[in-house]
Protein backbone atom coordinates (compact mmCIF):
# COMPACT_ATOMS: atom_id res chain seq x y z
CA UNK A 1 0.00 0.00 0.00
CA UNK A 2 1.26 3.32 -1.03
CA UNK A 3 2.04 6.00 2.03
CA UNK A 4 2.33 9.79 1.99
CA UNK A 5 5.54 11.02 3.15
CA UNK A 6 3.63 12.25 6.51
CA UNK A 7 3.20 9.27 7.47
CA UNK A 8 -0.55 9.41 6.67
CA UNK A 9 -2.06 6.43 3.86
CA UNK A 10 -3.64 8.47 1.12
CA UNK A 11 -7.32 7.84 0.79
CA UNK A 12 -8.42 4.97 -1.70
CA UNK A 13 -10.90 5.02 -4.43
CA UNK A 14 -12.85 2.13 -4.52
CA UNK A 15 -14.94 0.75 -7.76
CA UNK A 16 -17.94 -1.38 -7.99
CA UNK A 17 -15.37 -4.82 -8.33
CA UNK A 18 -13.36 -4.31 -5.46
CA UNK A 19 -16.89 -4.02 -3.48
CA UNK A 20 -18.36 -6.90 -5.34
CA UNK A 21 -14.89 -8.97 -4.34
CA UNK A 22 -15.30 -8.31 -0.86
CA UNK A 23 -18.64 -9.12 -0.72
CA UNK A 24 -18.90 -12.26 -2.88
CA UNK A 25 -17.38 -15.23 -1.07
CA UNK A 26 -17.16 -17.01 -4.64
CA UNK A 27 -15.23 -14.36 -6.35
CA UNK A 28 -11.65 -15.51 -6.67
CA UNK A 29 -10.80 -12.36 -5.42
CA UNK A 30 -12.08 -12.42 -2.34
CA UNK A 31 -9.29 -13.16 -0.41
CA UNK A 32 -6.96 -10.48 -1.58
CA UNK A 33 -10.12 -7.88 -0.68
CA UNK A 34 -10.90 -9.19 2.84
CA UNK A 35 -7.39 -8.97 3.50
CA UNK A 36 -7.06 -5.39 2.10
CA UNK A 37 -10.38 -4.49 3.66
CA UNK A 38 -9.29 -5.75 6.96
CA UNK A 39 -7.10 -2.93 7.99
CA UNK A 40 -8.41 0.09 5.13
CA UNK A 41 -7.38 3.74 4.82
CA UNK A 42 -9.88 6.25 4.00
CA UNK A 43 -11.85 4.51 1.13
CA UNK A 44 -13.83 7.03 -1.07
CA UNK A 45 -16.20 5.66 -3.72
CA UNK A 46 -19.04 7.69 -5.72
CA UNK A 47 -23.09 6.66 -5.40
CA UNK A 48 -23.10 5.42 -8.91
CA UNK A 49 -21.09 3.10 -7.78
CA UNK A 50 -23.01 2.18 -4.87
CA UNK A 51 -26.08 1.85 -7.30
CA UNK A 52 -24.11 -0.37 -9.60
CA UNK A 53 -23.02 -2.28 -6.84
CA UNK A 54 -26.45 -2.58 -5.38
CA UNK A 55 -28.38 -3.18 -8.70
C-alpha cells in the first residue's frame, strides 16, 4: 500500500469490483479484498457506484 511522506495512507478510491470482491465469497478475489479491507485507509467511492453495486 502506497504511504504519503507524513506518514498518513492516502485515501483509496474504490470501484464497484473491489466491493463486489469483498462481498462475494465465490469471487476468486475475495481473499486479496478481505485482507485489504481488513485494515483500510480512508476509502472514497461515488453513489453510482453504490447503485451499480447494489443493482
Amino acid at each position: 500500500m502506497a504511504t504519503r511522506t507524513d506518514g498518513d495512507a492516502a485515501p483509496v478510491y474504490v470501484d464497484t469490483s473491489a466491493l463486489i470482491g469483498f462481498l462475494d465469497r465465490s469471487d476468486s478475489f475475495h481473499p486479496l479484498f478481505r485482507r485489504l479491507f481488513a485494515d483500510p485507509p480512508a476509502l472514497i467511492t461515488s453513489p453510482l457506484v453504490v447503485a451499480k453495486g447494489h443493482g
